[in-house]
C-alpha atoms as a PDB file:
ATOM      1  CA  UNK A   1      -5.528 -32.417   9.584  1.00  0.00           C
ATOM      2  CA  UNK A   2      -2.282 -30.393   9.737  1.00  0.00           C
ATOM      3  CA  UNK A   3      -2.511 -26.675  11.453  1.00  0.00           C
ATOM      4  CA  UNK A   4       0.230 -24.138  10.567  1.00  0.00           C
ATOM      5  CA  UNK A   5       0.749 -20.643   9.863  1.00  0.00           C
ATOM      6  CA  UNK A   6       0.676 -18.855   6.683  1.00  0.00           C
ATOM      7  CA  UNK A   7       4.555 -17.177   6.222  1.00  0.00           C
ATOM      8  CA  UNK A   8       1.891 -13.872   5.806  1.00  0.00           C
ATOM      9  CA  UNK A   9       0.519 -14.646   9.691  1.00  0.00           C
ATOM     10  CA  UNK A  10       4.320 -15.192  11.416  1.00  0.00           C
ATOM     11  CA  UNK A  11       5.547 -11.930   9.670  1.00  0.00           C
ATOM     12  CA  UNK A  12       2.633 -10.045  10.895  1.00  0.00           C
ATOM     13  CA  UNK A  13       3.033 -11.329  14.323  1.00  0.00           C
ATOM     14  CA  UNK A  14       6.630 -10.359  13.860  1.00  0.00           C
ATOM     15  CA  UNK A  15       6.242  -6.937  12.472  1.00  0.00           C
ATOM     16  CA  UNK A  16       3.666  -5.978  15.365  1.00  0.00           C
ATOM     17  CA  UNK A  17       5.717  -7.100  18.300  1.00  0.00           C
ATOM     18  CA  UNK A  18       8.724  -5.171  16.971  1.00  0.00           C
ATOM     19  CA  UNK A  19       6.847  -1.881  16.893  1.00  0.00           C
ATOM     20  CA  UNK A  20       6.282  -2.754  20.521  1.00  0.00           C
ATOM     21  CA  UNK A  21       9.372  -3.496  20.902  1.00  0.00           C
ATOM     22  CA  UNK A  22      10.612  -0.461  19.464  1.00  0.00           C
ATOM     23  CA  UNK A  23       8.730   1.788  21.429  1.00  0.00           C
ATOM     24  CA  UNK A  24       9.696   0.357  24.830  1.00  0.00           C
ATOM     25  CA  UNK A  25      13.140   0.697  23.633  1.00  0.00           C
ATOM     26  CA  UNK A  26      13.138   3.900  22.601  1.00  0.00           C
ATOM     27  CA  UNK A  27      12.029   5.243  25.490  1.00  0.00           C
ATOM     28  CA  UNK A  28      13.795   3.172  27.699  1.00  0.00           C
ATOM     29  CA  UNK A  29      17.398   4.576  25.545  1.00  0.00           C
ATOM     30  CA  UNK A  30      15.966   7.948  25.798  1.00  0.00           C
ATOM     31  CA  UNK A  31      16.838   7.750  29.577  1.00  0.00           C
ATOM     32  CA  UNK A  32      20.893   7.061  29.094  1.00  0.00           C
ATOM     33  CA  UNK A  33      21.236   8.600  25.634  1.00  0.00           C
ATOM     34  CA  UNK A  34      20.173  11.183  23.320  1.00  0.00           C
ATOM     35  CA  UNK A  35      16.644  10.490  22.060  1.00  0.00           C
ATOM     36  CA  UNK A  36      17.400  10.730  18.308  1.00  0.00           C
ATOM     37  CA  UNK A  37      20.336   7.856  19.208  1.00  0.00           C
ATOM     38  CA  UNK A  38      17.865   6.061  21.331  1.00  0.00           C
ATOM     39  CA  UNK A  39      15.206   5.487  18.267  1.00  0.00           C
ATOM     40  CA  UNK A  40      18.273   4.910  15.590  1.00  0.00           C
ATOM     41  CA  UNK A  41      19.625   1.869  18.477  1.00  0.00           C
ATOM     42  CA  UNK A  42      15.739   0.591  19.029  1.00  0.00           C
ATOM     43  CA  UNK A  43      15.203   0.852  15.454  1.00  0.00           C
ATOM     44  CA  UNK A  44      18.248  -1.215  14.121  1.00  0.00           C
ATOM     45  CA  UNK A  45      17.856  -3.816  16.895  1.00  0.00           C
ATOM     46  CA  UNK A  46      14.967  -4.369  16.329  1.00  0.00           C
ATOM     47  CA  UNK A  47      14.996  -4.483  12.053  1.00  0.00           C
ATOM     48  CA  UNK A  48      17.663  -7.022  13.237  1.00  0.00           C
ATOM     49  CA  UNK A  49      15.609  -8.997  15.500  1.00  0.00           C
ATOM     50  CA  UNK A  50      12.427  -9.156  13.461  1.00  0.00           C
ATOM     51  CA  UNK A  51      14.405 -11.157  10.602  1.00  0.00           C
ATOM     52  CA  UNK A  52      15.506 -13.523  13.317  1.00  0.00           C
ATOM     53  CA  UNK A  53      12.365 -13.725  14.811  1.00  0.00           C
ATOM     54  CA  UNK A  54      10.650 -14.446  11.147  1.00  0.00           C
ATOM     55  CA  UNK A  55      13.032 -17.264  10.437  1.00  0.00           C
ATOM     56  CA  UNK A  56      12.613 -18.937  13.823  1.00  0.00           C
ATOM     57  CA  UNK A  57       8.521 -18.752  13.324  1.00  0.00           C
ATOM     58  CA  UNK A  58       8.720 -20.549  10.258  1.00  0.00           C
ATOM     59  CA  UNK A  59      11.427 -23.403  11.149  1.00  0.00           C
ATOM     60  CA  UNK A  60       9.391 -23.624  14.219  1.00  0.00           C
ATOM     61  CA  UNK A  61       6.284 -24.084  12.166  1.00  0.00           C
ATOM     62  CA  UNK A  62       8.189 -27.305   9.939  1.00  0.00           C
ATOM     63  CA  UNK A  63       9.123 -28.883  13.269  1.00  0.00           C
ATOM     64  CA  UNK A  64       5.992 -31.357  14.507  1.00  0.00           C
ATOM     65  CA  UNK A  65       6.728 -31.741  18.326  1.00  0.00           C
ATOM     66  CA  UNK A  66       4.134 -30.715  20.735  1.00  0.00           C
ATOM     67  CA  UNK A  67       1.473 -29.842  18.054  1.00  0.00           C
ATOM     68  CA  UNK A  68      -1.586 -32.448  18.250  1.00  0.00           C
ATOM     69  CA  UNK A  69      -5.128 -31.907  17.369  1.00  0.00           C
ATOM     70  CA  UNK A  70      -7.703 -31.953  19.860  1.00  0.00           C
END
């Protein structure tokens, strides 16, 4: 029996850590720069990051190692 995630499952998990990403960001940025700045920064980091993040679920889920069913 094989066990992997839907591409549907690793973009949700990728979507909702960037919004908590991009909150802690934000307000973190607010601190050295202008808040409006600090939410444009956190916001294209972060659109940035979530492609990356996306990709390296799904190779991740081709690649075998370290999976095993109990």
């Amino acid at each position: 029996m094989s066990i992997h995630e839907t591409r549907r499952r690793s973009l949700l998990k990728a979507i909702s850590f960037r919004i908590i990403e991009i909150t802690l960001d934000s307000v973190i940025l607010s601190i050295f720069v202008d808040t409006h700045v600090a939410i444009g920064l956190a916001i294209g980091l972060e659109a940035m990051c979530m492609g990356l993040h996306y990709g390296f679920e799904r190779i991740w889920n081709k690649i075998q190692y370290g999976r095993g069913e109990k």
